[in-house]
PDB file of N, CA and C in Angstrom:
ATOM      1  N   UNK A   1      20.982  -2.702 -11.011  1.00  0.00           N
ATOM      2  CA  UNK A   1      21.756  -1.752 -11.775  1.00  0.00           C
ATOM      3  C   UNK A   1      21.210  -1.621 -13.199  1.00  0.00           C
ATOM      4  N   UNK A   2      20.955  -2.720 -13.606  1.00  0.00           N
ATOM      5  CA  UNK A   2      20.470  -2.510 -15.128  1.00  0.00           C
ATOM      6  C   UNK A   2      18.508  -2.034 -15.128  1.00  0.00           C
ATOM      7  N   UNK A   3      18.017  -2.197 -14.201  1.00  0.00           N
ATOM      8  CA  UNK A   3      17.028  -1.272 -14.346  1.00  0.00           C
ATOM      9  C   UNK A   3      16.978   0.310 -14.032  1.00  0.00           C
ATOM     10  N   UNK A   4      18.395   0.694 -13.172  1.00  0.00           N
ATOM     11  CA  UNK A   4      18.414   2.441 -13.297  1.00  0.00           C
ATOM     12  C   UNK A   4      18.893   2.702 -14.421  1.00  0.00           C
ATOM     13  N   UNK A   5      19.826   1.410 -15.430  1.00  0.00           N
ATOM     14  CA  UNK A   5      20.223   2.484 -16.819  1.00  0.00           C
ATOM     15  C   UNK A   5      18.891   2.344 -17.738  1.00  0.00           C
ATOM     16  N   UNK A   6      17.999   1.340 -17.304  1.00  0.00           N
ATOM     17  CA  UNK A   6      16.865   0.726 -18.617  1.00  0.00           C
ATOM     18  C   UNK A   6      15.943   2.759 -18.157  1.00  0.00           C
ATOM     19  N   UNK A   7      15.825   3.177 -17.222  1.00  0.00           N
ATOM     20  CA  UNK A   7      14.959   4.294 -16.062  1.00  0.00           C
ATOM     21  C   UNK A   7      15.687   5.544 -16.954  1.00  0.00           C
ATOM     22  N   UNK A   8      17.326   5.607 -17.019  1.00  0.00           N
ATOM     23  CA  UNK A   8      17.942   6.672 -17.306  1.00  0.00           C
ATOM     24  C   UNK A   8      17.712   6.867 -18.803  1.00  0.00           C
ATOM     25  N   UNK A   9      17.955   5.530 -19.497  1.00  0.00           N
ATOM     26  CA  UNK A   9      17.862   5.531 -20.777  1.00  0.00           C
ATOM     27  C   UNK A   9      16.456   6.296 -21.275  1.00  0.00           C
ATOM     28  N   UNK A  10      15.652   5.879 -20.837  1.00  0.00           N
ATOM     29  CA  UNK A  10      14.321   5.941 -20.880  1.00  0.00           C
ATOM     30  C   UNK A  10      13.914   7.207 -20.733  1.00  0.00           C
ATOM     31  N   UNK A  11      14.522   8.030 -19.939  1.00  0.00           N
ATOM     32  CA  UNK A  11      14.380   9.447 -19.434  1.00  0.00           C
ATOM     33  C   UNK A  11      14.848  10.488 -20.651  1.00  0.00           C
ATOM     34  N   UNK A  12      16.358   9.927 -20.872  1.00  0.00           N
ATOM     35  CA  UNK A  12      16.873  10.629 -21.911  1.00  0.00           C
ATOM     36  C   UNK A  12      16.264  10.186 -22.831  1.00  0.00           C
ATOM     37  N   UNK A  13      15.526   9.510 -23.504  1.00  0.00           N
ATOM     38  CA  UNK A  13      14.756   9.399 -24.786  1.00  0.00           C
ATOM     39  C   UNK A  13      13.525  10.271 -24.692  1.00  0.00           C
ATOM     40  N   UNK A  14      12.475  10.174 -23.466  1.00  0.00           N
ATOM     41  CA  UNK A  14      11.375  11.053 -23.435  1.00  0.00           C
ATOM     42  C   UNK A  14      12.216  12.621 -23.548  1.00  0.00           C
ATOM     43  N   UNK A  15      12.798  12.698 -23.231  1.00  0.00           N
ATOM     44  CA  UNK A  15      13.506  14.301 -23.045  1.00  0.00           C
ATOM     45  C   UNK A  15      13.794  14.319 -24.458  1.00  0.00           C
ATOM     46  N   UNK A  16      14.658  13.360 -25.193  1.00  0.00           N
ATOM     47  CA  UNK A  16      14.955  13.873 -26.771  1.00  0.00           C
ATOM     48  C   UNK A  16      13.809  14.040 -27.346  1.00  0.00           C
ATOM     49  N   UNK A  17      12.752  13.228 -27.432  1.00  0.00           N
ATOM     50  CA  UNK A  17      11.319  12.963 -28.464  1.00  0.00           C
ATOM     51  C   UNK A  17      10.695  14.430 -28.021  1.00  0.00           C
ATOM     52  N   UNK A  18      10.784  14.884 -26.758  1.00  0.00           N
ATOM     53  CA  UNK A  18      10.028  15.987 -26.498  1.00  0.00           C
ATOM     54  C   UNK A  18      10.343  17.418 -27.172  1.00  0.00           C
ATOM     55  N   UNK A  19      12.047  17.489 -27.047  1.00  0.00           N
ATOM     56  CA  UNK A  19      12.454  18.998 -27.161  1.00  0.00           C
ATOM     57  C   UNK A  19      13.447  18.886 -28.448  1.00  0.00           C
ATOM     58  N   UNK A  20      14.217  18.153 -28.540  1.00  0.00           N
ATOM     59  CA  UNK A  20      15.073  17.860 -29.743  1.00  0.00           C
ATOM     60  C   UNK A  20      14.979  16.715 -30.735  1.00  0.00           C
ATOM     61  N   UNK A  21      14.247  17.116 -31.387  1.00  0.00           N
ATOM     62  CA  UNK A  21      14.135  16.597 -32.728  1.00  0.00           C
ATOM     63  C   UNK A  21      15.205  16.337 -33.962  1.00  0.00           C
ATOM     64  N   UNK A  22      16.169  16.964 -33.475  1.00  0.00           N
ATOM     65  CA  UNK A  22      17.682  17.199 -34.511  1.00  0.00           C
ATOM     66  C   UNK A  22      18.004  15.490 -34.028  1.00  0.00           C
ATOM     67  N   UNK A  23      18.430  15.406 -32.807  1.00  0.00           N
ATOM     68  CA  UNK A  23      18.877  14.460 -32.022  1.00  0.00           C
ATOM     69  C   UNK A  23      18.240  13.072 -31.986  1.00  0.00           C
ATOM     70  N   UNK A  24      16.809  12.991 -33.009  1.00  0.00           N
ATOM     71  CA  UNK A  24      16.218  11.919 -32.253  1.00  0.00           C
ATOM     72  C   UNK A  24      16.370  10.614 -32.960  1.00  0.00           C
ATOM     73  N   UNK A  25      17.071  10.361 -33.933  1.00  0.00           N
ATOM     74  CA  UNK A  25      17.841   8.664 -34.246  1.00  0.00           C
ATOM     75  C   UNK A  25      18.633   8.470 -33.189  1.00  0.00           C
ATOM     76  N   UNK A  26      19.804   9.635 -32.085  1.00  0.00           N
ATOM     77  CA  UNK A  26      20.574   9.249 -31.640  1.00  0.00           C
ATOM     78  C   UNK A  26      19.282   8.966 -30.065  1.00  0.00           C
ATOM     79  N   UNK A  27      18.804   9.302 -29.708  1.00  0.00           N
ATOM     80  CA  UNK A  27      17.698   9.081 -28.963  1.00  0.00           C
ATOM     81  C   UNK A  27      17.083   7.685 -29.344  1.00  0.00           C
ATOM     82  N   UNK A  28      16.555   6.962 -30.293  1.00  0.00           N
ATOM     83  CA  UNK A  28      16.122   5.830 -30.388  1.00  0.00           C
ATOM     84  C   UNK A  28      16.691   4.776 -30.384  1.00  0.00           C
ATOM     85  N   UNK A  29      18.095   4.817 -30.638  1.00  0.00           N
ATOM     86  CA  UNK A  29      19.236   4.386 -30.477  1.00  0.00           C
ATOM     87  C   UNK A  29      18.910   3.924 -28.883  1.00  0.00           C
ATOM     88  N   UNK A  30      19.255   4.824 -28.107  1.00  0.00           N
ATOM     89  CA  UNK A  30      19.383   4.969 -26.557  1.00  0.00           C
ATOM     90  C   UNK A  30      17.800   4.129 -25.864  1.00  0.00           C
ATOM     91  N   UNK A  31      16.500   4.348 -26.879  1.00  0.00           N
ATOM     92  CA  UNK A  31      15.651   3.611 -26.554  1.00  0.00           C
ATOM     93  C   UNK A  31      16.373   2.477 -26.556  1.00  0.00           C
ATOM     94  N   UNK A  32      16.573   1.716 -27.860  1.00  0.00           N
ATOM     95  CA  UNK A  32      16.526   0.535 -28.000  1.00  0.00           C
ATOM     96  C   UNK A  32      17.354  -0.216 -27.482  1.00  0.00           C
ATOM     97  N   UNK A  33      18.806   0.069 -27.206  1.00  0.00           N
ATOM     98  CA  UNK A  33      19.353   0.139 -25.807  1.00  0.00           C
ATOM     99  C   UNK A  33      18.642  -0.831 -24.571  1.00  0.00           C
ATOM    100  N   UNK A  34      17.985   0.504 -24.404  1.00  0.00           N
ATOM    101  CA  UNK A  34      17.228   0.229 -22.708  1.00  0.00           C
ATOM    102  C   UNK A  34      16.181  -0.692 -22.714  1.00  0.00           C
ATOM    103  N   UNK A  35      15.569  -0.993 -24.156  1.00  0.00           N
ATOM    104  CA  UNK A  35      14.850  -2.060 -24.686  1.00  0.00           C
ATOM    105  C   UNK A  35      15.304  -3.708 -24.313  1.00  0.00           C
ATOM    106  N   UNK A  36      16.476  -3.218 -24.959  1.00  0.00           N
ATOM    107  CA  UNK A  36      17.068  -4.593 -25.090  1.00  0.00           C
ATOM    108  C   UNK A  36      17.604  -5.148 -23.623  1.00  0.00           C
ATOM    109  N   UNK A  37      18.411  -4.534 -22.705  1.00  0.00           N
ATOM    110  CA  UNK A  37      18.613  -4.457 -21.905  1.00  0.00           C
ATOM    111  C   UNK A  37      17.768  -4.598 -20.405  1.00  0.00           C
ATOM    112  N   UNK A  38      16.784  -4.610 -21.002  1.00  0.00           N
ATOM    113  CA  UNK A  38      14.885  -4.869 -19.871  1.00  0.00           C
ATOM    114  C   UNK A  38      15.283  -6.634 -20.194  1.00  0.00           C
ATOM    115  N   UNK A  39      15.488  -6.886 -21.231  1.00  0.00           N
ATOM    116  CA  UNK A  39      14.388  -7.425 -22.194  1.00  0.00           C
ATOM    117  C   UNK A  39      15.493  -8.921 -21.644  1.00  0.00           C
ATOM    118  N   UNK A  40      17.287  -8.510 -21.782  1.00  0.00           N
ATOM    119  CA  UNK A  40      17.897  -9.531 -21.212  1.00  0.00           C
ATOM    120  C   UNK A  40      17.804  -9.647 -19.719  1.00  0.00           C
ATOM    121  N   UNK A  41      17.240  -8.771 -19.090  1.00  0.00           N
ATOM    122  CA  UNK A  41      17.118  -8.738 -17.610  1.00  0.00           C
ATOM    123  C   UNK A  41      15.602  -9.443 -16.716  1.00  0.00           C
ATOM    124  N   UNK A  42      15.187  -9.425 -17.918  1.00  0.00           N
ATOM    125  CA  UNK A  42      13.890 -10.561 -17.837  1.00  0.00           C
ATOM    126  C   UNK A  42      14.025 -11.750 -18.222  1.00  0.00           C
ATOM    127  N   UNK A  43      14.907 -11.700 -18.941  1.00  0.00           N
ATOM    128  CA  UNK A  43      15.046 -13.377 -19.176  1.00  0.00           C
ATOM    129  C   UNK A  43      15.985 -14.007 -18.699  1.00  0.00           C
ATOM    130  N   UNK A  44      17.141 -13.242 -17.767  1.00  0.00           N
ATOM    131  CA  UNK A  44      18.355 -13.987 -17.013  1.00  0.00           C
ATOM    132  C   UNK A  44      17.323 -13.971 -16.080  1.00  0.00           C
ATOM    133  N   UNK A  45      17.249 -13.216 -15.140  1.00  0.00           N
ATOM    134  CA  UNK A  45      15.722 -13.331 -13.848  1.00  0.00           C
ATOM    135  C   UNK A  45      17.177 -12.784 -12.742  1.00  0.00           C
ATOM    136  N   UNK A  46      16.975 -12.649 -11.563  1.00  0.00           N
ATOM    137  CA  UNK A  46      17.988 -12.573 -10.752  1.00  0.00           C
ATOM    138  C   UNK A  46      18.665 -13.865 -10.340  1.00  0.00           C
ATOM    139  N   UNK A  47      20.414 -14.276 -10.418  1.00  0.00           N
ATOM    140  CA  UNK A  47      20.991 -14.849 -10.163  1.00  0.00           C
ATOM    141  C   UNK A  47      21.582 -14.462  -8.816  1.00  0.00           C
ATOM    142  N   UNK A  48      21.568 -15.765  -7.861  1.00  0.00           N
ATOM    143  CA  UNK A  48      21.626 -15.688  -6.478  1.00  0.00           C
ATOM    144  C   UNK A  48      23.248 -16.469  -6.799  1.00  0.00           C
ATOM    145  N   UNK A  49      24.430 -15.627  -6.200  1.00  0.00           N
ATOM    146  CA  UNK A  49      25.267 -15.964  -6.546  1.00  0.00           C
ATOM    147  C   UNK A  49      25.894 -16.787  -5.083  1.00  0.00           C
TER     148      UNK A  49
END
């Protein structure tokens, strides 16, 4: 689950950087987000519950 929002996030940022420029702090925002969110999902690893 947290790699389709790290995928979505990611999508909506290439789409802001590309066409809306008004928008794009709230866009890097949404990067860093999906940044961070990789970033704890690599370091929990998958838990076998």
């Amino acid at each position: 689950m947290l790699w389709t929002i790290f995928v979505v996030l990611l999508i909506l940022w290439l789409l802001g950087f590309v066409g809306f420029h008004v928008l794009g702090a709230y866009i890097h925002i949404l990067l860093i987000i999906a940044v961070v969110v990789l970033i704890i999902q690599l370091i929990q690893g998958r838990r076998v519950l």
